[in-house]
Protein backbone atom coordinates (compact mmCIF):
# COMPACT_ATOMS: atom_id res chain seq x y z
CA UNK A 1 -48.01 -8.38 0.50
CA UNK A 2 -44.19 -8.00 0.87
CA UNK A 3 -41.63 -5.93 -1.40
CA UNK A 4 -37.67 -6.13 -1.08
CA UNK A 5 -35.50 -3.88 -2.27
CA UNK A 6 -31.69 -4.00 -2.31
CA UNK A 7 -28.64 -2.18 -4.02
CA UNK A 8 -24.94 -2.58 -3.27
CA UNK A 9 -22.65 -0.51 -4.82
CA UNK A 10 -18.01 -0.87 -3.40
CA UNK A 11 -14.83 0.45 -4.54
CA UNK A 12 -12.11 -2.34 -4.72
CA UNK A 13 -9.12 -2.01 -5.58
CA UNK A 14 -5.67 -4.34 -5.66
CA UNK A 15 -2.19 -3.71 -5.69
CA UNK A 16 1.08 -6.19 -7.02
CA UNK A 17 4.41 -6.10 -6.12
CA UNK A 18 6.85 -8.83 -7.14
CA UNK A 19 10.83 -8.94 -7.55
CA UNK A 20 12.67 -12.03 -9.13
CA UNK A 21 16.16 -13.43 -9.53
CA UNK A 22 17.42 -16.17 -12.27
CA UNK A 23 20.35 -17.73 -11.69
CA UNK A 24 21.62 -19.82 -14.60
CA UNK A 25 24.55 -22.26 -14.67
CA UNK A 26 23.13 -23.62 -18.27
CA UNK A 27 20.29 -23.05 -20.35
CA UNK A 28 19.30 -26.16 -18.55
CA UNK A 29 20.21 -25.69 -15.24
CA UNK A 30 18.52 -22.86 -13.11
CA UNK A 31 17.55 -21.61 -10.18
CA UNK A 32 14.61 -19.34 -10.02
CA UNK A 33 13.50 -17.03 -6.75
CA UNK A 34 9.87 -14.64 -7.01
CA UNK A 35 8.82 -13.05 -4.19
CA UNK A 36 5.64 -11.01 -4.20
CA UNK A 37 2.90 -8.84 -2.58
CA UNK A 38 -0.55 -8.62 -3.52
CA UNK A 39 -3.29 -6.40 -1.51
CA UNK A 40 -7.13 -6.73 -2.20
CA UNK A 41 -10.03 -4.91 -1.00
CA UNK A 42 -11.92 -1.91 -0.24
CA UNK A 43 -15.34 -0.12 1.73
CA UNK A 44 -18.78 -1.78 -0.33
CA UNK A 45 -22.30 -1.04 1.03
CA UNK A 46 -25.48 -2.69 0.63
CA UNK A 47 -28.70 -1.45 1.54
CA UNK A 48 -31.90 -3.33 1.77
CA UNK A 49 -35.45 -2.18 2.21
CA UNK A 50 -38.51 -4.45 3.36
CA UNK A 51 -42.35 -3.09 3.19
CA UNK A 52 -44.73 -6.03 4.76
CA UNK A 53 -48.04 -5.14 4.18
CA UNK A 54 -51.07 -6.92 6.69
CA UNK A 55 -54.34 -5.65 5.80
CA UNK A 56 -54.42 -1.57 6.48
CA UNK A 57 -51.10 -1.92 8.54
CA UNK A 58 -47.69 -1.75 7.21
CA UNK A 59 -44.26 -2.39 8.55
CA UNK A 60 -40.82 -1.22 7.33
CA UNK A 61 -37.28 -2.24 7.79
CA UNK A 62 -34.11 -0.54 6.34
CA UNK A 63 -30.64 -1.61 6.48
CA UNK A 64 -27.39 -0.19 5.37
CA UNK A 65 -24.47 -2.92 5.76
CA UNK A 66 -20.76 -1.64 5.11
CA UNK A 67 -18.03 -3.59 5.30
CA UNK A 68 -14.38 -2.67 4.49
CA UNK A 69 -12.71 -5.50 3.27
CA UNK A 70 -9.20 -5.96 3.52
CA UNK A 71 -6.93 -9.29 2.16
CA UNK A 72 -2.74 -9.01 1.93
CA UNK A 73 -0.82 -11.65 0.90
CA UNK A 74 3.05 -12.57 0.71
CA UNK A 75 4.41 -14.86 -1.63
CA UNK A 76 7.77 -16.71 -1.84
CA UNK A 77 8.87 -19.47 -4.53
CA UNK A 78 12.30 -21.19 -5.32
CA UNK A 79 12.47 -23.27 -8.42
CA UNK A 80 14.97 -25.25 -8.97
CA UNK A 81 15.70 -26.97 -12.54
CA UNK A 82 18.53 -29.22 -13.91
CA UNK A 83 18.10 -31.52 -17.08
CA UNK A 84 20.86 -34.13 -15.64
CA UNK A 85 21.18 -35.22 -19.25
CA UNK A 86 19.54 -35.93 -22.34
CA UNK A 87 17.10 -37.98 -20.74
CA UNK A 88 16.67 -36.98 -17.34
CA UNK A 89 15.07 -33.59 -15.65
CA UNK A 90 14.90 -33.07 -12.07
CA UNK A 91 12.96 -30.36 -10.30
CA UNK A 92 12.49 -29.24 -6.90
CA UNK A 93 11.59 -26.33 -5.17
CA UNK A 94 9.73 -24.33 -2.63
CA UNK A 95 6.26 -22.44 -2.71
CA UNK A 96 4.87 -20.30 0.26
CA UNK A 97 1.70 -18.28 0.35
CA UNK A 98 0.80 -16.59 3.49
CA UNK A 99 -2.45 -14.94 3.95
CA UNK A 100 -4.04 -12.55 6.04
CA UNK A 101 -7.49 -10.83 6.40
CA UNK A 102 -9.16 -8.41 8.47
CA UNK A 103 -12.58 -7.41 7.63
CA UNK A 104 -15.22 -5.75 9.87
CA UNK A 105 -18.91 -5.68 9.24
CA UNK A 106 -21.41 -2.66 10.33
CA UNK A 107 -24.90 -2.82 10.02
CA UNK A 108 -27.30 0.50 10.29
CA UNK A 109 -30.65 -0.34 11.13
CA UNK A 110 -34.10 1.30 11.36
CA UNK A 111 -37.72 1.81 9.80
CA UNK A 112 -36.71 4.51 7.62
CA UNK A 113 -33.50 5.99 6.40
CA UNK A 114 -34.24 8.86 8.41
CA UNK A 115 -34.13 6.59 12.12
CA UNK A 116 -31.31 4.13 11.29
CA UNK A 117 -28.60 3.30 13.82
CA UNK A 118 -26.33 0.97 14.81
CA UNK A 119 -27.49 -2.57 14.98
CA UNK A 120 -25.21 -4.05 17.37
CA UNK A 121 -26.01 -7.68 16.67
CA UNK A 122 -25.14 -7.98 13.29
CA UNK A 123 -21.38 -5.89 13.87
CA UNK A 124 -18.34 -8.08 12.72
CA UNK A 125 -14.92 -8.32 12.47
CA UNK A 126 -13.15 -11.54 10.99
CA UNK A 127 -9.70 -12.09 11.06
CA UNK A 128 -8.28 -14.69 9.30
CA UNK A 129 -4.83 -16.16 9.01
CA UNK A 130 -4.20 -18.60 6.09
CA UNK A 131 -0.35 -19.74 5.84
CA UNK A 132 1.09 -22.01 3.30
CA UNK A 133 4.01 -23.61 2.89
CA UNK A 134 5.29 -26.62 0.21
CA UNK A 135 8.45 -28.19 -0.70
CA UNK A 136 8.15 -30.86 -4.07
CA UNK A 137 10.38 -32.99 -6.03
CA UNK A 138 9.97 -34.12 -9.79
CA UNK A 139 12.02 -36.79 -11.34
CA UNK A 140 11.14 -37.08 -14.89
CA UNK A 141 12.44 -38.35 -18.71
CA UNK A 142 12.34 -40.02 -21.77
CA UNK A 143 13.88 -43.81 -22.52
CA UNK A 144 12.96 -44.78 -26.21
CA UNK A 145 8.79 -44.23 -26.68
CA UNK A 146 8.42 -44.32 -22.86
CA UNK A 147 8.61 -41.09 -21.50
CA UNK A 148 7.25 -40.23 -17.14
CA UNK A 149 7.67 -38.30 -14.42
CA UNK A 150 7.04 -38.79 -10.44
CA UNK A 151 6.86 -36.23 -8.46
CA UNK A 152 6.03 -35.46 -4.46
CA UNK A 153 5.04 -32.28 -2.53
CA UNK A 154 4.84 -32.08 1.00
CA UNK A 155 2.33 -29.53 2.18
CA UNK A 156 2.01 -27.88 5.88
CA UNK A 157 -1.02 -25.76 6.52
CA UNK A 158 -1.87 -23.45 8.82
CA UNK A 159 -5.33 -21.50 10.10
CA UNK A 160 -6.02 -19.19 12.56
CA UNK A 161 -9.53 -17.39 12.74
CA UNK A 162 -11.01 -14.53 14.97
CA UNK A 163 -14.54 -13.66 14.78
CA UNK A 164 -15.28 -9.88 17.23
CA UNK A 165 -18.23 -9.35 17.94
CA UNK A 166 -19.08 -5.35 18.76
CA UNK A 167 -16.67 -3.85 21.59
CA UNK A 168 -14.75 -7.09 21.76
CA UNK A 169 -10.78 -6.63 21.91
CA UNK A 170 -8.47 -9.18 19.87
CA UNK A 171 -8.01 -10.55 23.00
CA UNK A 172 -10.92 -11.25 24.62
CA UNK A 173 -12.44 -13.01 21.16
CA UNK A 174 -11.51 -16.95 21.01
CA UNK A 175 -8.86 -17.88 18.55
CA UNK A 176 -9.59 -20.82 16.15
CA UNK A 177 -6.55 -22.42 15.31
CA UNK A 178 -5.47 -25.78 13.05
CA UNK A 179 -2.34 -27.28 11.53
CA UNK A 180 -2.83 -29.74 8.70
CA UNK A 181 -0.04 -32.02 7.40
CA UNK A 182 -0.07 -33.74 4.05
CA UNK A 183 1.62 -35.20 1.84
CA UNK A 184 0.35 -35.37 -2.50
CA UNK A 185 2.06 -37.66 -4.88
CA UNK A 186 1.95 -37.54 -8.51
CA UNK A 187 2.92 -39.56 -11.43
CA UNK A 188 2.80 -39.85 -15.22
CA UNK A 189 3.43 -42.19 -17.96
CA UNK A 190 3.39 -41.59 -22.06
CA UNK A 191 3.87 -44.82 -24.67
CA UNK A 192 4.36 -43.57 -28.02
CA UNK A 193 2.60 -46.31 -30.13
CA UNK A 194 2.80 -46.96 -34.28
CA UNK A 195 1.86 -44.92 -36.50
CA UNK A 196 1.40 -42.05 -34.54
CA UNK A 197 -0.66 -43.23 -31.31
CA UNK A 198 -0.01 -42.97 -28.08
CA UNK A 199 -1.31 -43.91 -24.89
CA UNK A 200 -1.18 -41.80 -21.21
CA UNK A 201 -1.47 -42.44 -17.94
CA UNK A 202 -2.03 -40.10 -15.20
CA UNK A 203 -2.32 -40.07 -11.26
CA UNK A 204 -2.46 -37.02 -8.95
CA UNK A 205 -3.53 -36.08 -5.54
CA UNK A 206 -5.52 -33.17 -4.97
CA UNK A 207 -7.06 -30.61 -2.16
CA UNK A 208 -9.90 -27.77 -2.44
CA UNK A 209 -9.32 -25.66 1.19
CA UNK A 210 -12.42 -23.81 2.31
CA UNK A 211 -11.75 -20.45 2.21
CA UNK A 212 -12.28 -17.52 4.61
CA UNK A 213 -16.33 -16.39 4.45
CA UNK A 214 -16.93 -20.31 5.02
CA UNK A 215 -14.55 -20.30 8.09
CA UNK A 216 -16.75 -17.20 9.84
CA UNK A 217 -18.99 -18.52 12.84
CA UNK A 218 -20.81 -15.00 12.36
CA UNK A 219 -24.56 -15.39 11.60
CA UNK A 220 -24.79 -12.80 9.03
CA UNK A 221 -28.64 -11.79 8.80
CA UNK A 222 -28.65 -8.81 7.75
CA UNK A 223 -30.56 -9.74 4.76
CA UNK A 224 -33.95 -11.44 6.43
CA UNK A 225 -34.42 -13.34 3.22
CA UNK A 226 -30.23 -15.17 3.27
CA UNK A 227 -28.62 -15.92 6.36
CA UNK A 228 -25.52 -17.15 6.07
CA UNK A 229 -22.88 -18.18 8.39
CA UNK A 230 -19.51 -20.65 8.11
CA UNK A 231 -18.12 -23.12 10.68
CA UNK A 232 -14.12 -22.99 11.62
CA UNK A 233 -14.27 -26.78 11.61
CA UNK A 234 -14.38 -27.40 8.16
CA UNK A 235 -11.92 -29.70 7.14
CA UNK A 236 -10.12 -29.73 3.79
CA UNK A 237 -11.24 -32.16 1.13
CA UNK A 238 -8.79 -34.51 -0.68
CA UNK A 239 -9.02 -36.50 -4.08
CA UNK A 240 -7.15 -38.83 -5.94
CA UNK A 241 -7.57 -38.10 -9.77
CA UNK A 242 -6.90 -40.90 -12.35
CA UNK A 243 -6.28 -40.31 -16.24
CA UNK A 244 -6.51 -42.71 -19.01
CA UNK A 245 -5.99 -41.36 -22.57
CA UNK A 246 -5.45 -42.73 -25.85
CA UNK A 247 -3.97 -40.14 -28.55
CA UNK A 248 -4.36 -40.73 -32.32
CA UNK A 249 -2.63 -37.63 -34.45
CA UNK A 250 -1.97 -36.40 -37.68
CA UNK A 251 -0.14 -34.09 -39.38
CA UNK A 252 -2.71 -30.82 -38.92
CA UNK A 253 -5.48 -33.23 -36.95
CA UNK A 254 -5.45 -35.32 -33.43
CA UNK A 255 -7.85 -37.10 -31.45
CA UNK A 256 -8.08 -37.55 -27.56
């Protein structure tokens, strides 16, 4: 026979800062700047308890994991908008994130929660750099029923990963590092038909980034029963998303 047992209780907690500054020549012609500070995190435990039961003999395990998470981020943007006329709008601007991480993993170990102590296999600390930064451009307007917009934002990516084991320095652990260059194009086009219809098209490139756990070369099995570790060589994933769509409205009614 074989029980589990496990609770997890944490405390975290996030903080926001942000200042901003609008500059406006026109109502149609600005210049926007945010800048802003966001911290995440905070001490969590989970505890786990295993009976394993083999005939008339029994054996425990008890484990008390705590990890004190810790995430701050810096944010920068610049937003620049001008409606060159009537018909035209351009955009362009700038959008930096900058991440950084530092969490460290203990696990207490033992038969009972009288005899636990430090299980030096399963201690952690991941540090994780995740920097950000993007220009774009978007050229848009309206001639008659035809109204589009093409845009382009160059991207440049950066990733830098430590994972200590216990009683390593900064130093001595290996640094994972990666730059990524890309490049993500975008473009739209609207046809206002009779009577009301009209008829879209829509192409944009897109990118889902693994994020930090999935980075971590740690095997984390503290919990016998979900082992989990990530790999540092995970590479980004990139789509190409196409839209087709036909719009049929009314006055308090539409259609897609």
């Amino acid at each position: 026979a074989n029980s589990n047992y496990s609770h997890e209780k944490g405390d975290m907690r996030g903080a926001h800062a942000e200042i901003g500054y609008l500059h406006k020549w026109s109502d149609s012609h600005t210049l926007d700047i945010t800048a802003a500070y966001n911290h995440w995190g905070g001490p969590s435990e989970n505890s786990y308890s295993q009976a394993m039961d083999y005939g008339t003999e029994r054996e425990t395990l008890e484990q008390v994991q705590n990890q004190n998470i810790g995430t701050n981020s810096y944010e920068a943007k610049i937003d620049y908008t001008n409606n060159l006329n009537e018909r035209f709008k351009l955009e362009a601007g700038f959008n930096g994130n900058y991440n950084h991480e530092n969490s460290p993993v203990s696990v207490m170990q033992g038969t009972s929660p009288s005899d636990l102590a430090l299980n030096e296999a399963l201690w952690n600390r991941f540090i994780y750099n995740n920097n950000i930064s993007a220009l774009y451009v978007t050229f848009g307007g309206k001639v008659e029923k035809l109204s589009f917009s093409a845009g382009l934002r160059s991207e440049a990516w950066q990733v830098r990963t430590r994972s200590l084991e216990y009683g390593q320095t900064k130093e001595e652990a290996p640094l994972f590092k990666k730059n990524f260059f890309a490049l993500f194009p975008s473009a739209y086009i609207s046809y206002a038909l009779p009577h009301d219809n009209e008829l879209q098209i829509n192409y944009t490139r897109r990118i889902r980034r693994p994020w930090g756990g999935q980075l971590n070369s740690f095997h984390n099995i503290s919990d016998p029963t979900n082992v989990s570790f990530g790999n540092p060589q995970l590479e980004p994933q990139y789509s190409n998303a196409f839209d087709l769509n036909y719009i049929k409205s009314w006055t308090y009614h539409l259609i897609s």
